[in-house]
C-alpha atoms as a PDB file:
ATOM      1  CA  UNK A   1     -26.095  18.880  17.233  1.00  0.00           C
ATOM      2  CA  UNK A   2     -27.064  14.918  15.543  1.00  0.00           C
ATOM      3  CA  UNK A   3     -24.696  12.332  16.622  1.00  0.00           C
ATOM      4  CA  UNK A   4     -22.746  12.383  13.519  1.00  0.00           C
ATOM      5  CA  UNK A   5     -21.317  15.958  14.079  1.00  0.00           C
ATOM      6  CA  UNK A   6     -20.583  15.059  17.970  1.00  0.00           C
ATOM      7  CA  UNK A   7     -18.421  12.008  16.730  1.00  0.00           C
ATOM      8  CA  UNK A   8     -16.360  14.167  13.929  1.00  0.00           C
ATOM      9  CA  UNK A   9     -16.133  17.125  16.796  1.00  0.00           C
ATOM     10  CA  UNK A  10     -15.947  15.498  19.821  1.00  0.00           C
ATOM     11  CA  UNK A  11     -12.682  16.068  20.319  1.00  0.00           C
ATOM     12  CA  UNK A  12     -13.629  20.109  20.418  1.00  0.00           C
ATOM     13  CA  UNK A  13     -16.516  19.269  22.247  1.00  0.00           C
ATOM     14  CA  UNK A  14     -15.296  17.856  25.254  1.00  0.00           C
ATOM     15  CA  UNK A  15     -13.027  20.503  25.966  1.00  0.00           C
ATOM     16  CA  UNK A  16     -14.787  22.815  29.002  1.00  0.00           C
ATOM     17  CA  UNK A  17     -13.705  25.776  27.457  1.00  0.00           C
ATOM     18  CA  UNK A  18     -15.712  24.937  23.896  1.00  0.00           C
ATOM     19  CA  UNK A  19     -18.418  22.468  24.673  1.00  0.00           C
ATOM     20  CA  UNK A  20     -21.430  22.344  22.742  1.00  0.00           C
ATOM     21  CA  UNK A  21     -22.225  25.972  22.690  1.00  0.00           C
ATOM     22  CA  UNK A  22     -18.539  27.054  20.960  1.00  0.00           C
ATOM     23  CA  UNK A  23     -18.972  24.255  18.511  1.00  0.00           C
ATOM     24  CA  UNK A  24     -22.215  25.767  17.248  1.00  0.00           C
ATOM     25  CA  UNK A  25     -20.218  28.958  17.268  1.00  0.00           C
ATOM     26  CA  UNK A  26     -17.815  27.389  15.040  1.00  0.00           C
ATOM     27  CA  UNK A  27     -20.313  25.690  12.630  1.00  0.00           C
ATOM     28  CA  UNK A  28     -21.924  29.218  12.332  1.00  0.00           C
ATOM     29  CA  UNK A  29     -18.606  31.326  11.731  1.00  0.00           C
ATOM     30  CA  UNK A  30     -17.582  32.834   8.708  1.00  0.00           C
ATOM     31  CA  UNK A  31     -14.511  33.389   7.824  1.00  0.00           C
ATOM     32  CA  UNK A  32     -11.825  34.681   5.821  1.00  0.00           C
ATOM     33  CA  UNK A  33      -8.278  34.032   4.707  1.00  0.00           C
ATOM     34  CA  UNK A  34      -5.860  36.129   3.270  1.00  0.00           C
ATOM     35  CA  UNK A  35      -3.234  33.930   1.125  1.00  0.00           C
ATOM     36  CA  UNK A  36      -3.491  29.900   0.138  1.00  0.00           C
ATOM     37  CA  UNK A  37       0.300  29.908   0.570  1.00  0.00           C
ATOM     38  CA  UNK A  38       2.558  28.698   3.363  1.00  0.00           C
ATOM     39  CA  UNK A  39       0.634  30.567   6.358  1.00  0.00           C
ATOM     40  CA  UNK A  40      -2.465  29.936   4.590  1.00  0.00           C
ATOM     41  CA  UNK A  41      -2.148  25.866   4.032  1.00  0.00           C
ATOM     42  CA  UNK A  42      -1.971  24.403   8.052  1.00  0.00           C
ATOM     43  CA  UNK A  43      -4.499  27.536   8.771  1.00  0.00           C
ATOM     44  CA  UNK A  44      -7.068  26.357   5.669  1.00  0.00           C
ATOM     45  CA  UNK A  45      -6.358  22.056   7.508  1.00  0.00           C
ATOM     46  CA  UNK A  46      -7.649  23.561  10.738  1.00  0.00           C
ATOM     47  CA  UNK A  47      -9.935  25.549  10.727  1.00  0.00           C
ATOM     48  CA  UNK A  48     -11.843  23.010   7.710  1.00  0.00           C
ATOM     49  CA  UNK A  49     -11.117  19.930  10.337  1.00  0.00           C
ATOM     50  CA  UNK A  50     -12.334  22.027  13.428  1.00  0.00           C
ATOM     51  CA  UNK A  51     -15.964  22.940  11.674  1.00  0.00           C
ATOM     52  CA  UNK A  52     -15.936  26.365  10.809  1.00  0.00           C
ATOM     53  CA  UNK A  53     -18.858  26.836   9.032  1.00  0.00           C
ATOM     54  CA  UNK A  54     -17.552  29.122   6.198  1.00  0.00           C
ATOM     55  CA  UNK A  55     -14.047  29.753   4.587  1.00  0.00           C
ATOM     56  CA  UNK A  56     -13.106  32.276   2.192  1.00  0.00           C
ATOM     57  CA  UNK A  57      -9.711  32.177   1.063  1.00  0.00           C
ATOM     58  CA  UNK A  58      -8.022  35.234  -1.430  1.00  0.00           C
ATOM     59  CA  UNK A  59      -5.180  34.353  -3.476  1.00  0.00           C
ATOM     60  CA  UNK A  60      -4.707  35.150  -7.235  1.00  0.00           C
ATOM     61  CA  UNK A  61      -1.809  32.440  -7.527  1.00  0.00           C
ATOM     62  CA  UNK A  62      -1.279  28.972  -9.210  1.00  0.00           C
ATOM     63  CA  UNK A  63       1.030  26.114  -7.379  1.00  0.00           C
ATOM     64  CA  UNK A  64       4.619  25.506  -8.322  1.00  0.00           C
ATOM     65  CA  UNK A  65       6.801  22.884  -7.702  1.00  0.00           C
ATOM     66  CA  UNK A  66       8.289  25.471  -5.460  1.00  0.00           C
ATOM     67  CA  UNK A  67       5.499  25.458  -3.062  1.00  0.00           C
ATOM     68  CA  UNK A  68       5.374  21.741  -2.283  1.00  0.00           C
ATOM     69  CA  UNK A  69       8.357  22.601   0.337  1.00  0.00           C
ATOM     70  CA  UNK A  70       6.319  24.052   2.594  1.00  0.00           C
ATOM     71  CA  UNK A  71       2.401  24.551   1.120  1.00  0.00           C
ATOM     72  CA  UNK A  72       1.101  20.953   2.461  1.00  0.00           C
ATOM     73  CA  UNK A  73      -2.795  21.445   0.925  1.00  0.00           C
ATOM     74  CA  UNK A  74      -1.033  20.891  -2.866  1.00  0.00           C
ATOM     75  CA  UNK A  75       0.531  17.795  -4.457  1.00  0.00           C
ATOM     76  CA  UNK A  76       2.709  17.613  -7.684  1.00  0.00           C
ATOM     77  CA  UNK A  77      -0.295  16.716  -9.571  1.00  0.00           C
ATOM     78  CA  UNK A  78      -1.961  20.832  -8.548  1.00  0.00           C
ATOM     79  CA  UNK A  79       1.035  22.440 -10.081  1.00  0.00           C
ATOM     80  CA  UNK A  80      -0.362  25.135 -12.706  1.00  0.00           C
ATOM     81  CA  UNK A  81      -3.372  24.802 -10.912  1.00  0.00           C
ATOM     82  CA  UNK A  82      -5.320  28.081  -9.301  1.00  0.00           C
ATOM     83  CA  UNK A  83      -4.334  28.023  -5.388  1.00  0.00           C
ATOM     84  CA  UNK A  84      -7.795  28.164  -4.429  1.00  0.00           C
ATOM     85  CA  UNK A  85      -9.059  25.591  -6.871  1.00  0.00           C
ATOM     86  CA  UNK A  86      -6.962  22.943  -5.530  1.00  0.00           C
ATOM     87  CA  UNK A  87      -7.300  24.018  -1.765  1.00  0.00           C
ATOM     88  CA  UNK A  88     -11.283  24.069  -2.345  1.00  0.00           C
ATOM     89  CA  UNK A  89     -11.308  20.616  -3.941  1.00  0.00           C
ATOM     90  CA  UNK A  90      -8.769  19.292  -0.738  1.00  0.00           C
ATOM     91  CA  UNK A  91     -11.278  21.025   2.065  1.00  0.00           C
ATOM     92  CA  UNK A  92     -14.515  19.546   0.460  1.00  0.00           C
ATOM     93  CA  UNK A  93     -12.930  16.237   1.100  1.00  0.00           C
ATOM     94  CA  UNK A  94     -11.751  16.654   4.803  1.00  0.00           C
ATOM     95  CA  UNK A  95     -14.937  18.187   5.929  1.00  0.00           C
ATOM     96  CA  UNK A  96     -17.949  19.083   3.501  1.00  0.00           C
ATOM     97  CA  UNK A  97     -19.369  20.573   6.633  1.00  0.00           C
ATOM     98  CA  UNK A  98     -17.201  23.757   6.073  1.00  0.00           C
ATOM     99  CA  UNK A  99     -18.454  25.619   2.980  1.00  0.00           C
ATOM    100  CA  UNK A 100     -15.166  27.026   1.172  1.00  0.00           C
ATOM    101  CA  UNK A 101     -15.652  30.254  -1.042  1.00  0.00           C
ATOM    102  CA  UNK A 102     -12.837  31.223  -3.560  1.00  0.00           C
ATOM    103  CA  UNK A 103     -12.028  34.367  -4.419  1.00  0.00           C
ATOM    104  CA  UNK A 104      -8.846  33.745  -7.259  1.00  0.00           C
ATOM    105  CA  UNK A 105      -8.499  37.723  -7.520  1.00  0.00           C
ATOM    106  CA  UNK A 106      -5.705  40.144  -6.196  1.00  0.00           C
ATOM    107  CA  UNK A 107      -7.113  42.124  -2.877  1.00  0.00           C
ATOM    108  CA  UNK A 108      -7.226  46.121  -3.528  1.00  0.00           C
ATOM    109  CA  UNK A 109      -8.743  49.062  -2.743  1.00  0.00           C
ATOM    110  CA  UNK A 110     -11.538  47.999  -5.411  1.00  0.00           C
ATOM    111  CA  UNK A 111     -12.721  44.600  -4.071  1.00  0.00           C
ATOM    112  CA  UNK A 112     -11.623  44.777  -0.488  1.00  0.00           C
ATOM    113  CA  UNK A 113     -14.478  46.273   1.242  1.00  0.00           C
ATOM    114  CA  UNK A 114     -17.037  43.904  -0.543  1.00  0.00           C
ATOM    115  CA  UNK A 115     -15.120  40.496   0.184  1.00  0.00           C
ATOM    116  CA  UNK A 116     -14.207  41.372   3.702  1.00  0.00           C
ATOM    117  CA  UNK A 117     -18.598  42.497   4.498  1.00  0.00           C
ATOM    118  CA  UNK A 118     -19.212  38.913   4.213  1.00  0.00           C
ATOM    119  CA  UNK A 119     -17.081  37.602   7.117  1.00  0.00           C
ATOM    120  CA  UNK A 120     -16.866  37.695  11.116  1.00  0.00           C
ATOM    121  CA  UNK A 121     -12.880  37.448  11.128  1.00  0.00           C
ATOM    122  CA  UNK A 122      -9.937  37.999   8.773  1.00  0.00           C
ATOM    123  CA  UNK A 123      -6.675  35.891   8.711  1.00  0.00           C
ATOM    124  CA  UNK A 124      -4.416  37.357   7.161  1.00  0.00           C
ATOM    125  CA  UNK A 125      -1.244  35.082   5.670  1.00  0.00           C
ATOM    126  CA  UNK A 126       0.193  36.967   2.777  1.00  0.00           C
ATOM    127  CA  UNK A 127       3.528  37.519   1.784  1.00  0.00           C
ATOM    128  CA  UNK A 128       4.131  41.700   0.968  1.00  0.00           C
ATOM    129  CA  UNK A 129       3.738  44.219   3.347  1.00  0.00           C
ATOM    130  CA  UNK A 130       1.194  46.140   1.012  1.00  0.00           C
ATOM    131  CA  UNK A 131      -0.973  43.513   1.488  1.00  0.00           C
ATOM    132  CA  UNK A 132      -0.767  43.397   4.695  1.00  0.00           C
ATOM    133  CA  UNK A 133      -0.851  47.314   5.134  1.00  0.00           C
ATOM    134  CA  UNK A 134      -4.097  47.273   3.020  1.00  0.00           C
ATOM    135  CA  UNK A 135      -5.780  44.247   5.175  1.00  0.00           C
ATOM    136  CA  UNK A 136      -4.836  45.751   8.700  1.00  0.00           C
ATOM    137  CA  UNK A 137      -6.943  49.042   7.494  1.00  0.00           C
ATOM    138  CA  UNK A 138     -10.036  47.591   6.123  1.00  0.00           C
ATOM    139  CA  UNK A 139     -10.597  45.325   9.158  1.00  0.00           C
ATOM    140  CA  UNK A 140      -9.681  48.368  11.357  1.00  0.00           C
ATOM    141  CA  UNK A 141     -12.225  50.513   9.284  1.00  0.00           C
ATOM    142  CA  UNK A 142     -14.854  48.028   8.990  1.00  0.00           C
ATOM    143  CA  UNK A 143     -14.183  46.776  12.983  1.00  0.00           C
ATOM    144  CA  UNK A 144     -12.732  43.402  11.456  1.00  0.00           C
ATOM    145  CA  UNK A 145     -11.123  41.071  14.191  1.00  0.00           C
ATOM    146  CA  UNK A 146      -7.571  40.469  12.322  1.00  0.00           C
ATOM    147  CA  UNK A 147      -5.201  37.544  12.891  1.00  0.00           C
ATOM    148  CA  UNK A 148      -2.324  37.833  11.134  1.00  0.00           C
ATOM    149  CA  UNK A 149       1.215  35.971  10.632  1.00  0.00           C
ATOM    150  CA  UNK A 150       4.328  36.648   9.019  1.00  0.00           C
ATOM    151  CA  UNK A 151       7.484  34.330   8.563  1.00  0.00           C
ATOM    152  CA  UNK A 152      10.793  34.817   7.280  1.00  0.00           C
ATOM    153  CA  UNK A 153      14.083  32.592   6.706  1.00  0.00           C
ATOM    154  CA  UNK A 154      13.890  30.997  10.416  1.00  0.00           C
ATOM    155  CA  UNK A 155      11.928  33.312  11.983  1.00  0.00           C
ATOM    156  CA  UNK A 156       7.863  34.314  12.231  1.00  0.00           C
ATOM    157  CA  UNK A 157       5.107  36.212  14.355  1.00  0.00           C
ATOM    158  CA  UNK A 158       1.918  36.213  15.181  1.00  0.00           C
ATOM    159  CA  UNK A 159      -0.550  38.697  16.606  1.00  0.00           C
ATOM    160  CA  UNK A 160      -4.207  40.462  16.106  1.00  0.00           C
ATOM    161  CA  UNK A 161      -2.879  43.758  17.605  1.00  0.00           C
ATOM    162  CA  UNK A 162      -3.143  46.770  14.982  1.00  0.00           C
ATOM    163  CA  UNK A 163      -0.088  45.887  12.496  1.00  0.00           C
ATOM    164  CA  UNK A 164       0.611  49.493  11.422  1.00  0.00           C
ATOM    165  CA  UNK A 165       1.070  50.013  15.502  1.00  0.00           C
ATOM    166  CA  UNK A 166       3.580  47.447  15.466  1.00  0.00           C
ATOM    167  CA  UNK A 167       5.205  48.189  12.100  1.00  0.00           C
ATOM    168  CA  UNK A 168       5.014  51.666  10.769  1.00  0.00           C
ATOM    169  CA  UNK A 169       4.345  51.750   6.744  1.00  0.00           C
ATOM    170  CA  UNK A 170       6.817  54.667   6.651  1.00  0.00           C
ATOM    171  CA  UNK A 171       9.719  52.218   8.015  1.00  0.00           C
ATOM    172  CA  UNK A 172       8.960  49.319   5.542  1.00  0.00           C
ATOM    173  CA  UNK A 173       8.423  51.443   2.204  1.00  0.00           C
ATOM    174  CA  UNK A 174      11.408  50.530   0.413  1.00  0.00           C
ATOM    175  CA  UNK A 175      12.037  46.989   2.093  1.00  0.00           C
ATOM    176  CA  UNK A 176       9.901  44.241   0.136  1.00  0.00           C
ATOM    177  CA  UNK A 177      11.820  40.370   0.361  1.00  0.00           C
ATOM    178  CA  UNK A 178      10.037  36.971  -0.069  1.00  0.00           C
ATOM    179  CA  UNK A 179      10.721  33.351   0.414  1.00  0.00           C
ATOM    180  CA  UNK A 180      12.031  33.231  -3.080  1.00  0.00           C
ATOM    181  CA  UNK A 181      14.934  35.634  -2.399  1.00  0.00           C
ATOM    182  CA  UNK A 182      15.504  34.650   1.480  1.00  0.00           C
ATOM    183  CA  UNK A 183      14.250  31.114   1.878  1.00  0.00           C
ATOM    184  CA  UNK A 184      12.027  30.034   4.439  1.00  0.00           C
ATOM    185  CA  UNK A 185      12.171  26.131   7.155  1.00  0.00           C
ATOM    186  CA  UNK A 186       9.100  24.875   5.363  1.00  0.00           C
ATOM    187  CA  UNK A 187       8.000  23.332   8.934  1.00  0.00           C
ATOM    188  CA  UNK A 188       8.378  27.058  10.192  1.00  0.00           C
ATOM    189  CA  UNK A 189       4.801  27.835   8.227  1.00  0.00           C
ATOM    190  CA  UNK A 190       3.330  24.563   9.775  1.00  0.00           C
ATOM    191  CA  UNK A 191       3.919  26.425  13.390  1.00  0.00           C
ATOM    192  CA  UNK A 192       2.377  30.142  12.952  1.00  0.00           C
ATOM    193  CA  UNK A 193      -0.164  28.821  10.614  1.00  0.00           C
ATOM    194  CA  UNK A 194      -1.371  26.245  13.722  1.00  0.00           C
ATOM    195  CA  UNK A 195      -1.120  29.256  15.988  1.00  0.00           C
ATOM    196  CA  UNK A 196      -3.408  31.363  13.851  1.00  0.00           C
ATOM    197  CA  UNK A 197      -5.892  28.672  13.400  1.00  0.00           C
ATOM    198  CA  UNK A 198      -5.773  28.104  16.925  1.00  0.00           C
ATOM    199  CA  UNK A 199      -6.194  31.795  18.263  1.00  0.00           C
ATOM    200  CA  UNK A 200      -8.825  31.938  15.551  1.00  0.00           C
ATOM    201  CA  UNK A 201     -11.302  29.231  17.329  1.00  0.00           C
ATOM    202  CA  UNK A 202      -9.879  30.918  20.392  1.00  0.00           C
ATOM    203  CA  UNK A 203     -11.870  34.025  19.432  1.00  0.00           C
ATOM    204  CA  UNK A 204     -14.792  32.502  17.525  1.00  0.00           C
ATOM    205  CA  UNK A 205     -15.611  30.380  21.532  1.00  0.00           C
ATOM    206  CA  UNK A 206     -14.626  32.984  23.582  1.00  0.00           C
ATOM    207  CA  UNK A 207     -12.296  30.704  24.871  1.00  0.00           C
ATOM    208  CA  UNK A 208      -9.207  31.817  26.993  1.00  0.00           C
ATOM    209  CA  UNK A 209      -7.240  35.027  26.474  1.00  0.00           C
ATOM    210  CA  UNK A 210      -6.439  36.745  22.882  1.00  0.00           C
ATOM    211  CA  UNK A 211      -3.561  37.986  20.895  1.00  0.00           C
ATOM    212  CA  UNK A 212      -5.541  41.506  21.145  1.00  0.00           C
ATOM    213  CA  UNK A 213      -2.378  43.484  22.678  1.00  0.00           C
ATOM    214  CA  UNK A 214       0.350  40.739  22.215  1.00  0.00           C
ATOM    215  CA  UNK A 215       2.303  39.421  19.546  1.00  0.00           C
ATOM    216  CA  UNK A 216       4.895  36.099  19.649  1.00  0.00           C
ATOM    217  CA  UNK A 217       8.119  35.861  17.755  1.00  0.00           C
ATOM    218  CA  UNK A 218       9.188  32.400  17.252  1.00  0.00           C
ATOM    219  CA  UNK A 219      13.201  31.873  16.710  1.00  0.00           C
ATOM    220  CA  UNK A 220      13.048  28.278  15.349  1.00  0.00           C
ATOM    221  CA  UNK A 221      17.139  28.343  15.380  1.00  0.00           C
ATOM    222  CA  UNK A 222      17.559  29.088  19.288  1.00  0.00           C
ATOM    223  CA  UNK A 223      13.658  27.436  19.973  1.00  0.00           C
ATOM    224  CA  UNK A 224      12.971  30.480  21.724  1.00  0.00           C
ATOM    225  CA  UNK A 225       9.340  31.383  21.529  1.00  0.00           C
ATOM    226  CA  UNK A 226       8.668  35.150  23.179  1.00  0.00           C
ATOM    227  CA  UNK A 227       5.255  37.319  23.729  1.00  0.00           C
ATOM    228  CA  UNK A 228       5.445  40.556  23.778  1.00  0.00           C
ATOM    229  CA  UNK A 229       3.327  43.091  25.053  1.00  0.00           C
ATOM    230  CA  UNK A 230       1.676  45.575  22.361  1.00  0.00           C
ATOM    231  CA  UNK A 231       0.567  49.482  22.691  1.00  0.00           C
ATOM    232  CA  UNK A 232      -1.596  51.435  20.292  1.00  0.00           C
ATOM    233  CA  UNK A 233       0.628  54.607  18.954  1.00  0.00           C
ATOM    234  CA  UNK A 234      -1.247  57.360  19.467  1.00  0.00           C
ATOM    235  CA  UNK A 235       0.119  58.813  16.046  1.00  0.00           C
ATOM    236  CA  UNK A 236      -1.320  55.391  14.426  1.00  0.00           C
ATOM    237  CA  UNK A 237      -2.612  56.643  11.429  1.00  0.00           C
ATOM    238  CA  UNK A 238      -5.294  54.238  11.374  1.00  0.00           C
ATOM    239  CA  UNK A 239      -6.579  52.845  14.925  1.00  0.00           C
ATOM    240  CA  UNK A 240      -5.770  56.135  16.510  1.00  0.00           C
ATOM    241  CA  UNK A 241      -8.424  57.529  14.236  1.00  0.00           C
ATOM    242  CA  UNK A 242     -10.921  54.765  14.200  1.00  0.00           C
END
């Protein structure tokens, strides 16, 4: 590693549990993220700043004035802009190390497979349980490490265990709400989306103890932060069978 990636990294670097050895881990990862929006935004900062050495972020959306509550990579002057446009342009300037590859396309059952081949681990930030549903069985199919987060009103999680084990599909067919109808604490996003970047480079170094059988629920009302322990259903109709 040349001296001018030990200054910008140093920080990382010095830490025992990184060193030199989980930076180049870092600088050689790939990967993905699932949604440029609230979860998506503090996840894209960090991961970019920490030296990740390829990001690919899915989302099909543009920026609204609505978004600048909470969505910290856009300014006023991105609004009507493609999410991924903007958030490519704002990475390239805090790190042109990181290579950022945009994909401004709705995930399916038609493109999911081929982005998600090209990547060592999947965040997943977006906002519908479908989406969600549909990410949590393509990394369980294809053996995909998954981080994902979820936030609502005052409230969020965070995890990598199997999210059909933690929230059936056949309780959560009919219930679909957003930020738009519930409102969200903007700062709220700032929190999970840190944690996921966080357990992220966690994984990538080896560093520590995962999110693998544990999920947190973060009360930002009370400040109560709680960790839970997880347990694969063995009527899963996904990881049981994988």
């Amino acid at each position: 590693m040349d001296s001018i990636n030990f200054e910008r990294y140093s920080r990382n670097i010095t830490l025992p549990e990184i060193g030199g050895i989980g930076q180049k881990r870092l600088s050689r990862s790939r990967v993905l993220i699932i949604g440029a929006g609230g979860l998506g935004a503090p996840t894209l900062f960090y991961l970019t700043a920490s030296g990740v050495g390829e990001i690919g972020i899915v989302d099909f959306d543009t920026v609204s004035l609505s978004n600048l509550q909470r969505q910290v990579l856009y300014r006023v002057e991105d609004i009507g802009k493609l999410k991924v446009d903007s958030a490519q342009s704002r990475l390239n300037d805090l790190n042109p190390d990181t290579k950022v590859i945009t994909y401004p396309v709705k995930l399916s059952e038609k493109n999911a497979q081929k982005i998600f081949k090209n990547y060592d681990l999947v965040l997943d930030g977006s906002d519908n349980y479908a989406t969600r549903y549909l990410v949590n069985r393509y990394c369980v199919n294809m053996c995909k490490p998954l981080l994902f987060g979820a936030i609502n009103q005052w409230d969020c999680e965070n995890s990598s265990a199997c999210y059909e084990c933690i929230f059936p599909e056949v309780n959560n067919l009919d219930i679909e709400t957003n930020c738009s109808d519930t409102g969200v604490l903007g700062p709220l996003v700032g929190i999970i989306g840190a944690l996921m970047a966080a357990e992220a480079i966690k994984l990538i170094t080896n560093a520590g103890s995962s999110l693998a059988k544990e999920i947190i629920l973060y009360d930002s009302l009370s400040g109560e932060m709680r960790r839970y322990k997880t347990h694969r259903r063995a009527d899963c109709k996904i990881c049981s069978t994988s």
